[in-house]
N, C-alpha and C. Protein backbone atom coordinates (compact mmCIF):
# COMPACT_ATOMS: atom_id res chain seq x y z
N UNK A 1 0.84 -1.17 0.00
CA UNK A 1 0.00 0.00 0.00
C UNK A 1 0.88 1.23 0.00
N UNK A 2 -0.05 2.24 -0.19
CA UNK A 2 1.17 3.17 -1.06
C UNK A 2 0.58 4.67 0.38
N UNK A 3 1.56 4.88 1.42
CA UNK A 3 1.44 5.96 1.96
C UNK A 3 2.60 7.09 1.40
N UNK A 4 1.88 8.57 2.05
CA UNK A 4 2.73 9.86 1.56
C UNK A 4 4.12 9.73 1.89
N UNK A 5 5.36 9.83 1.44
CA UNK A 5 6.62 9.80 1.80
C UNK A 5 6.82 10.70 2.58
N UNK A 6 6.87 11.84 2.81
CA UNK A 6 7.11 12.83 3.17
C UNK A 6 6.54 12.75 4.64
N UNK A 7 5.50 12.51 4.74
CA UNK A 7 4.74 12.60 5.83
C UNK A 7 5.26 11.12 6.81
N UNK A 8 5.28 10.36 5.94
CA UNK A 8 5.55 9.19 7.05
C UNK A 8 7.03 9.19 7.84
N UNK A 9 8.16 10.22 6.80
CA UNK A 9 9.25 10.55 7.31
C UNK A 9 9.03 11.45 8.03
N UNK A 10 8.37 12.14 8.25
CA UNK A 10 7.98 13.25 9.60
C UNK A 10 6.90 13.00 10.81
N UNK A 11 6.81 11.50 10.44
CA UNK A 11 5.92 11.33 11.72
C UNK A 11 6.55 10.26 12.51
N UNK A 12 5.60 11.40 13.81
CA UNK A 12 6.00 11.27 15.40
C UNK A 12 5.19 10.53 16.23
N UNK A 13 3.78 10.92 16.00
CA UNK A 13 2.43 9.81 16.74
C UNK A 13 1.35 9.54 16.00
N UNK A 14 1.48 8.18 15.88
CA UNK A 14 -0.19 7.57 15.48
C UNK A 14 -0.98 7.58 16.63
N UNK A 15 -2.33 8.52 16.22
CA UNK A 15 -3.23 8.04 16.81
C UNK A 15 -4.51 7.43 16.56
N UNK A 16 -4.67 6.12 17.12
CA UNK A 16 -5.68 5.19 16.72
C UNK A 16 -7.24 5.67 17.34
N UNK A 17 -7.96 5.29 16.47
CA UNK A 17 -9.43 5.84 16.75
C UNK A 17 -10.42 4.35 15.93
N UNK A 18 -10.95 4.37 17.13
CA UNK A 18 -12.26 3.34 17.01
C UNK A 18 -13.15 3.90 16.46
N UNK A 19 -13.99 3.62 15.24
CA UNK A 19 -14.67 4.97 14.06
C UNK A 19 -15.69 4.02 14.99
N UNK A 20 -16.77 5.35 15.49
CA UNK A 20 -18.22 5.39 15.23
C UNK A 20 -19.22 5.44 14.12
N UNK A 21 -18.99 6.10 13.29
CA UNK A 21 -19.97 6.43 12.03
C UNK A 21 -18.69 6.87 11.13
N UNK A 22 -19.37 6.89 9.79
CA UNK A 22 -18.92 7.18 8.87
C UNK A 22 -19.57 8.64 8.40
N UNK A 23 -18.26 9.71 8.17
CA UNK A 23 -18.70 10.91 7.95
C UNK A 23 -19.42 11.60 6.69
N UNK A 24 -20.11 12.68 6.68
CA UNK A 24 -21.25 12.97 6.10
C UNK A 24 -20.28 13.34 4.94
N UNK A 25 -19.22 13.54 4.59
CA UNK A 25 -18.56 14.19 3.71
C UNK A 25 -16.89 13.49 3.18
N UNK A 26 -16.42 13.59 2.38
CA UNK A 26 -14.71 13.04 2.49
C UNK A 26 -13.71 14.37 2.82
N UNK A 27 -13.13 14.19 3.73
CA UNK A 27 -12.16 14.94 3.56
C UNK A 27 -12.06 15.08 5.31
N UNK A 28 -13.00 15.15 6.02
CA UNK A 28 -12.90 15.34 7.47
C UNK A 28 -12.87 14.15 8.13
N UNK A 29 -12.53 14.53 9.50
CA UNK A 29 -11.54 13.33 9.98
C UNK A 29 -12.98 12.02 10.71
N UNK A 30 -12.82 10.67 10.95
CA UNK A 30 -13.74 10.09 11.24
C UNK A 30 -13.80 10.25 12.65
N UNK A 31 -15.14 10.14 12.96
CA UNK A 31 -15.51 10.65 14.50
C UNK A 31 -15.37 8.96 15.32
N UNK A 32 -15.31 9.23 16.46
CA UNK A 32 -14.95 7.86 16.82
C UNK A 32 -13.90 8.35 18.73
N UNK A 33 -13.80 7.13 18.94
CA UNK A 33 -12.93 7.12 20.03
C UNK A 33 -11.55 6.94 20.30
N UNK A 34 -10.69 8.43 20.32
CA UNK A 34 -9.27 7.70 20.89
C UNK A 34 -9.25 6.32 21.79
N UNK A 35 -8.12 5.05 20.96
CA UNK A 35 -8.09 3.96 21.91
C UNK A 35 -6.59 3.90 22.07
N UNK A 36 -5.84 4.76 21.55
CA UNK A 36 -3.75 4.40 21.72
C UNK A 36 -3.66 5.74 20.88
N UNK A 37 -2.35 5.61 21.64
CA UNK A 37 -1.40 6.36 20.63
C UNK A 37 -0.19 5.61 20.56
N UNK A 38 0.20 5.61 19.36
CA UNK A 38 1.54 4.93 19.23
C UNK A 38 2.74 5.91 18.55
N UNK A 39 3.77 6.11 19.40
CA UNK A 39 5.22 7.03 18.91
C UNK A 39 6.24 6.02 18.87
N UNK A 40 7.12 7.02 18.08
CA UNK A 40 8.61 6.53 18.28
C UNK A 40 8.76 5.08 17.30
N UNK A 41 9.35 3.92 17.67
CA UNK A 41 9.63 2.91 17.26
C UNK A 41 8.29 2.29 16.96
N UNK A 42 7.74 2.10 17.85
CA UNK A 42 6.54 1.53 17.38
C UNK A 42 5.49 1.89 16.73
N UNK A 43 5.50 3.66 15.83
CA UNK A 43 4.69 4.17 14.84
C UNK A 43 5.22 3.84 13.69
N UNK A 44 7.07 4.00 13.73
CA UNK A 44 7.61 3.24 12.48
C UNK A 44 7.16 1.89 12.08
N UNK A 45 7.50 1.68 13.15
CA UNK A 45 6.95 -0.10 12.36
C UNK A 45 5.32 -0.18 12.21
N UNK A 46 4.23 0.36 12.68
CA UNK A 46 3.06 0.20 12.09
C UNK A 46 2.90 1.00 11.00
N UNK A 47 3.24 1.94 10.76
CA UNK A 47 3.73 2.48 9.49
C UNK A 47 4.24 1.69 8.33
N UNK A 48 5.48 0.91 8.55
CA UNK A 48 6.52 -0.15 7.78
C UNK A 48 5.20 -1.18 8.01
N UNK A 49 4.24 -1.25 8.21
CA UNK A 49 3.19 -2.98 8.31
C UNK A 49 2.30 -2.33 7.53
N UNK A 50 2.03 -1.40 7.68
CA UNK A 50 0.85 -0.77 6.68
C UNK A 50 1.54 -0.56 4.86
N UNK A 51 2.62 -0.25 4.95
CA UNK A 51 3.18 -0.08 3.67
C UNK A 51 3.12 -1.38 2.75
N UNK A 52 3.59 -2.24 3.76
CA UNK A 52 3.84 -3.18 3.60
C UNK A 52 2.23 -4.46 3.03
N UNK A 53 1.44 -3.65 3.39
CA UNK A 53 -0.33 -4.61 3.04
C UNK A 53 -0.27 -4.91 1.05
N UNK A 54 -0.31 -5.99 1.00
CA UNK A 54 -0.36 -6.10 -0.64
C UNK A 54 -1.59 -5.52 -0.78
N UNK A 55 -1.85 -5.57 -2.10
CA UNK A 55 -3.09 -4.41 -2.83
C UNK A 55 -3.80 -5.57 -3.04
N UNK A 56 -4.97 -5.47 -3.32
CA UNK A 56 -6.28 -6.14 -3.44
C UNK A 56 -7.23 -5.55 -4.27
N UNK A 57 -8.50 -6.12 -4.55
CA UNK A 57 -9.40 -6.19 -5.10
C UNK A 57 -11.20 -5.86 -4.11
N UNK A 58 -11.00 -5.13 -4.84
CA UNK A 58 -12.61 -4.15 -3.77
C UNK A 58 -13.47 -5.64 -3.34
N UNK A 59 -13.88 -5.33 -2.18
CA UNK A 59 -15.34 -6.16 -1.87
C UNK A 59 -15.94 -4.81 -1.65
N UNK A 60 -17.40 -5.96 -2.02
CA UNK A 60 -18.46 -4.71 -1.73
C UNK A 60 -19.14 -4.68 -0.22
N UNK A 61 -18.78 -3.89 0.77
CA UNK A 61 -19.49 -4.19 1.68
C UNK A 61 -20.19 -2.72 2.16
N UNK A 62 -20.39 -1.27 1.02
CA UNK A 62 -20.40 -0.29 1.62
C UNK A 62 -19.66 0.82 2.61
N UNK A 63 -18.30 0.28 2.98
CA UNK A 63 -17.62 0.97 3.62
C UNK A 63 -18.03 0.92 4.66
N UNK A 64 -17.32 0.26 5.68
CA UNK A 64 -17.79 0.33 6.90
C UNK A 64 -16.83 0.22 7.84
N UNK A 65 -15.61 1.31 7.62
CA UNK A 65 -14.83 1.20 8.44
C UNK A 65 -14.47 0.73 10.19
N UNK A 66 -13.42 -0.07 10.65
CA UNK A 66 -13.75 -0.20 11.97
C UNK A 66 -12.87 0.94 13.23
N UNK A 67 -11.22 1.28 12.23
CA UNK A 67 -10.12 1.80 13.09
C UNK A 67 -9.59 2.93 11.73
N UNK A 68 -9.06 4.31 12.22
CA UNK A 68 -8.29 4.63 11.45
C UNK A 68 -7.30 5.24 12.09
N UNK A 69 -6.41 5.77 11.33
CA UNK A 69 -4.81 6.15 11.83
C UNK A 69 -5.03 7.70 11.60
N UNK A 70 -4.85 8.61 12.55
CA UNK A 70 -4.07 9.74 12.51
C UNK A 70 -3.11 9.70 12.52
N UNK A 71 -2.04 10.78 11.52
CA UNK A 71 -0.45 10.39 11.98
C UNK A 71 0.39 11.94 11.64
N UNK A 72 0.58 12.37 13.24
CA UNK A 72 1.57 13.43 13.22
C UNK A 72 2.50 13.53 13.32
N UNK A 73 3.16 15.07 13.21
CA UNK A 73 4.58 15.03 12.89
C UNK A 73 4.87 16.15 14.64
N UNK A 74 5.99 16.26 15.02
CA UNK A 74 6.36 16.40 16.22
C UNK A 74 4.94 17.65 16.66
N UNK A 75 4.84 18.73 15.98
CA UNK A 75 4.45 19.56 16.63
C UNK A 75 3.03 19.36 16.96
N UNK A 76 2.44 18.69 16.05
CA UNK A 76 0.77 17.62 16.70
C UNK A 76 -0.20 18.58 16.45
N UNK A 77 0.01 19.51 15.85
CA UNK A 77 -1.41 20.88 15.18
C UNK A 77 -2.08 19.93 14.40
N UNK A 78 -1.72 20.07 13.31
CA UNK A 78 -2.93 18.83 12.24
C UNK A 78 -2.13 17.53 11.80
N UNK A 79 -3.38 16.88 11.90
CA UNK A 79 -2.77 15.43 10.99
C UNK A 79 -2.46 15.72 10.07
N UNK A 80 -1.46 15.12 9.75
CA UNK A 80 -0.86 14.74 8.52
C UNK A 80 -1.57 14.26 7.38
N UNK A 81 -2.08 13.32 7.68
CA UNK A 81 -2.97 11.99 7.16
C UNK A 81 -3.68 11.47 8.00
N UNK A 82 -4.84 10.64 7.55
CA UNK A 82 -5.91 10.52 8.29
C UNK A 82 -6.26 9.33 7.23
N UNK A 83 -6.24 7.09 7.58
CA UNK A 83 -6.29 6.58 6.66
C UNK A 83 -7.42 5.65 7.63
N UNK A 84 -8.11 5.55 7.15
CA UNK A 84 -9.55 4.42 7.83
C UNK A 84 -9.46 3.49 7.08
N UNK A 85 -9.88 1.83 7.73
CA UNK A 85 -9.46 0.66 7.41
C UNK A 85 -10.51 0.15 7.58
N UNK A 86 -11.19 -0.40 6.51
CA UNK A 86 -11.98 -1.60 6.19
C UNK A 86 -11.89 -2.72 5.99
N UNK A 87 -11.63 -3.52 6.63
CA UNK A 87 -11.85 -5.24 6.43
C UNK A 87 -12.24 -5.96 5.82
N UNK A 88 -13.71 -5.47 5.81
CA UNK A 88 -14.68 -6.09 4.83
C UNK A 88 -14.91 -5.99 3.53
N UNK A 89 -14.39 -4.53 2.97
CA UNK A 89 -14.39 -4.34 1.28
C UNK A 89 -12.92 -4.45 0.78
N UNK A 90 -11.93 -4.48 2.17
CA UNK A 90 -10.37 -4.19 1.90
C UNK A 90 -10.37 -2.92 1.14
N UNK A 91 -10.91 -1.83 1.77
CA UNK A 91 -10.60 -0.54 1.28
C UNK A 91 -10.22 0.11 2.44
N UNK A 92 -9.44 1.32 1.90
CA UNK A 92 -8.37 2.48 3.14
C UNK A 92 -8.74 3.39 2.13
N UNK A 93 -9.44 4.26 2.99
CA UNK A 93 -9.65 5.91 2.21
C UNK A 93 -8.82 6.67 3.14
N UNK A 94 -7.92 7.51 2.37
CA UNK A 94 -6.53 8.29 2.74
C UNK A 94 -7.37 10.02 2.95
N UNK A 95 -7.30 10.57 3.59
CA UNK A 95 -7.27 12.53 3.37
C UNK A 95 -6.31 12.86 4.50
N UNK A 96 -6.02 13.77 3.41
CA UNK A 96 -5.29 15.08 4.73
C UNK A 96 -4.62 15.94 3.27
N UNK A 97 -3.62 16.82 4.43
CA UNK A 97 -2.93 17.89 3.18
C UNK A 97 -1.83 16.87 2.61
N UNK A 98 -1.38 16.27 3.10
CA UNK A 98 -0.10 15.17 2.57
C UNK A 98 -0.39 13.89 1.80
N UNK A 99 -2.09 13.83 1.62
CA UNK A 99 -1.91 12.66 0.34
C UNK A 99 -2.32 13.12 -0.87
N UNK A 100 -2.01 13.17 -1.94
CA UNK A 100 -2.09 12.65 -3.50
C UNK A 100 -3.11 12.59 -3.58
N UNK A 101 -4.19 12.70 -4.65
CA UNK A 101 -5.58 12.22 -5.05
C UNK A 101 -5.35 10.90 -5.49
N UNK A 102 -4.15 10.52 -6.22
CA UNK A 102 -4.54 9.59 -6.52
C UNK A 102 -3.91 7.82 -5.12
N UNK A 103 -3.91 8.33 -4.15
CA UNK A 103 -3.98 7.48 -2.78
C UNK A 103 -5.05 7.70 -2.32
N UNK A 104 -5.83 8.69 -2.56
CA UNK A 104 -6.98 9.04 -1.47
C UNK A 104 -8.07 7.59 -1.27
N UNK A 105 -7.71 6.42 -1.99
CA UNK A 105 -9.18 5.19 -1.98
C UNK A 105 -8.19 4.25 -2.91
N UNK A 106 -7.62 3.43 -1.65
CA UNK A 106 -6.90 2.05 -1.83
C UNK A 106 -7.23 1.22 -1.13
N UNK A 107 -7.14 0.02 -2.17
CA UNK A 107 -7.39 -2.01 -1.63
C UNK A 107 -6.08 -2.57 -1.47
N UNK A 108 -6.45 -3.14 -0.35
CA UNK A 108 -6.01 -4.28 0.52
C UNK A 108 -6.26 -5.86 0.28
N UNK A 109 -5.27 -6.81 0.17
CA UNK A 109 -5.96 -7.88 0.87
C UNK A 109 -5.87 -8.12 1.94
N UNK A 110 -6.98 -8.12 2.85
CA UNK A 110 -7.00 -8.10 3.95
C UNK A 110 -6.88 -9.24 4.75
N UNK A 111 -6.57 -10.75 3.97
CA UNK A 111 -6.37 -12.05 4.44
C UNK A 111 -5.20 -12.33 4.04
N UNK A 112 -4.59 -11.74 4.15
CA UNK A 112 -2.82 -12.10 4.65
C UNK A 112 -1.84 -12.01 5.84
N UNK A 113 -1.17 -12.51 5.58
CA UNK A 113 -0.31 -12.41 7.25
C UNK A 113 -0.38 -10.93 7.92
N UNK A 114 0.14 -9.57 6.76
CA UNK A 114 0.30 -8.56 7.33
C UNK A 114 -0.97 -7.79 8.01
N UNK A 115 -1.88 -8.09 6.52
CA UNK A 115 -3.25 -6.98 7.33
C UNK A 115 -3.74 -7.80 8.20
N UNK A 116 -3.85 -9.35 8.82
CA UNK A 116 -4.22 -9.58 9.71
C UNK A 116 -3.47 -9.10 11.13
N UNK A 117 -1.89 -8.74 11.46
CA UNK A 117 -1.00 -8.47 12.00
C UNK A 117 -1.42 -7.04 12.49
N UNK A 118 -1.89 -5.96 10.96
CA UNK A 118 -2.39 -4.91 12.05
C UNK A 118 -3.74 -4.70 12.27
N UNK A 119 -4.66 -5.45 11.45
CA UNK A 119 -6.24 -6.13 12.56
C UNK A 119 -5.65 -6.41 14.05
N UNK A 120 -4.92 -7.35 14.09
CA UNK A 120 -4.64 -7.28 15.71
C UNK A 120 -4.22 -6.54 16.88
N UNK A 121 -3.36 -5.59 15.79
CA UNK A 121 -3.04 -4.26 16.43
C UNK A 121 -4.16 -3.90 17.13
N UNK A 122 -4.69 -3.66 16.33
CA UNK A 122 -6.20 -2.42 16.24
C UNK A 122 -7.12 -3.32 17.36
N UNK A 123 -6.94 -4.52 17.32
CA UNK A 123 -7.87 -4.67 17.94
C UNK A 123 -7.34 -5.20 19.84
N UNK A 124 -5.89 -5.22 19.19
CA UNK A 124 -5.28 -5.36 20.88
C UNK A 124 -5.48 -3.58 21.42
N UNK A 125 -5.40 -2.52 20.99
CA UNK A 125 -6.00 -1.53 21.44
C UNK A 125 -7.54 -1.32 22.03
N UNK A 126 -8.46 -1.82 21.55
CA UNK A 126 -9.46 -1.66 21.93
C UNK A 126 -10.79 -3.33 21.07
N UNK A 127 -10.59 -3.81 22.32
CA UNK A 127 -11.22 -5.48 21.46
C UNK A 127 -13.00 -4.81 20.66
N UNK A 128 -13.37 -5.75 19.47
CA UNK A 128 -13.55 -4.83 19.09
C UNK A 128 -15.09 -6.03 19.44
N UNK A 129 -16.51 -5.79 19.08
CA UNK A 129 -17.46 -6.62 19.51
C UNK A 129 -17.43 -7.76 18.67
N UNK A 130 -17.51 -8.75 19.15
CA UNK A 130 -17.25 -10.34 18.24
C UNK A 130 -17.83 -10.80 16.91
N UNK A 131 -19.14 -9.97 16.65
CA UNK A 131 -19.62 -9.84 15.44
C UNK A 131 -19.16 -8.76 14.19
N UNK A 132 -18.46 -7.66 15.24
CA UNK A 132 -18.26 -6.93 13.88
C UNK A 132 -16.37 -7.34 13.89
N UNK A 133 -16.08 -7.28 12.69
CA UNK A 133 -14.75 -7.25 12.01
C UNK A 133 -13.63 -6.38 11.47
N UNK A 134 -14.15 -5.27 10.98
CA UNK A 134 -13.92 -4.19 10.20
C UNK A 134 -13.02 -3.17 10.97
């Protein structure tokens, strides 16, 4: 998967958010609950696991994101990027000032070693209810 260069070399903290709803518009950030923040060594490497997700082929499930990533750079005013993760269609819709239009709505396969690796992430942050997946 293809994140902003620039930005991922200037970032300092992911912060993970448990999405409530899906927003009325693209471009603003998903509403939901801080469950972690992750700095330092361990934003690189979820960073390096996310890069790392092979590309895939859309399912259709409507978008129904479960977790997405904020990810700043030291001074923590605005995100950088802002990428929400779907499971179920294997889609990541990207906004902020640091992505590309053409990143803004990328597939995943989401049944591989890696995206299952940061499903677990996401969900060792905050377990998520046994029926939903996403």
């Amino acid at each position: 998967m293809q994140l902003p260069v620039e930005a991922v070399a200037a970032a300092a903290l992911i912060e993970v958010v448990r999405i409530s709803a899906v927003p009325a518009e693209r471009g603003v950030p998903y509403p939901g609950r801080t469950v972690a923040h992750w700095a330092g060594a361990e934003a690189a490497d979820v960073l390096a696991l996310i890069e790392g997700l092979p590309g895939g082929e859309q399912h259709r499930c409507g978008f129904s994101p479960g977790w997405s990533i904020r990810v700043y750079e030291d001074s923590l005013d605005l995100a950088l990027f802002e990428a929400a993760f779907c499971f179920r269609c294997h889609e990541v819709r990207m906004h902020g000032a640091a992505v590309p239009p053409a990143m803004t709505t990328q597939f995943f396969d989401a049944d591989t070693p890696p995206a299952q690796a940061l499903l677990a992430l996401f969900r060792a942050a905050t377990p998520a209810p046994a029926d939903r997946q996403s």
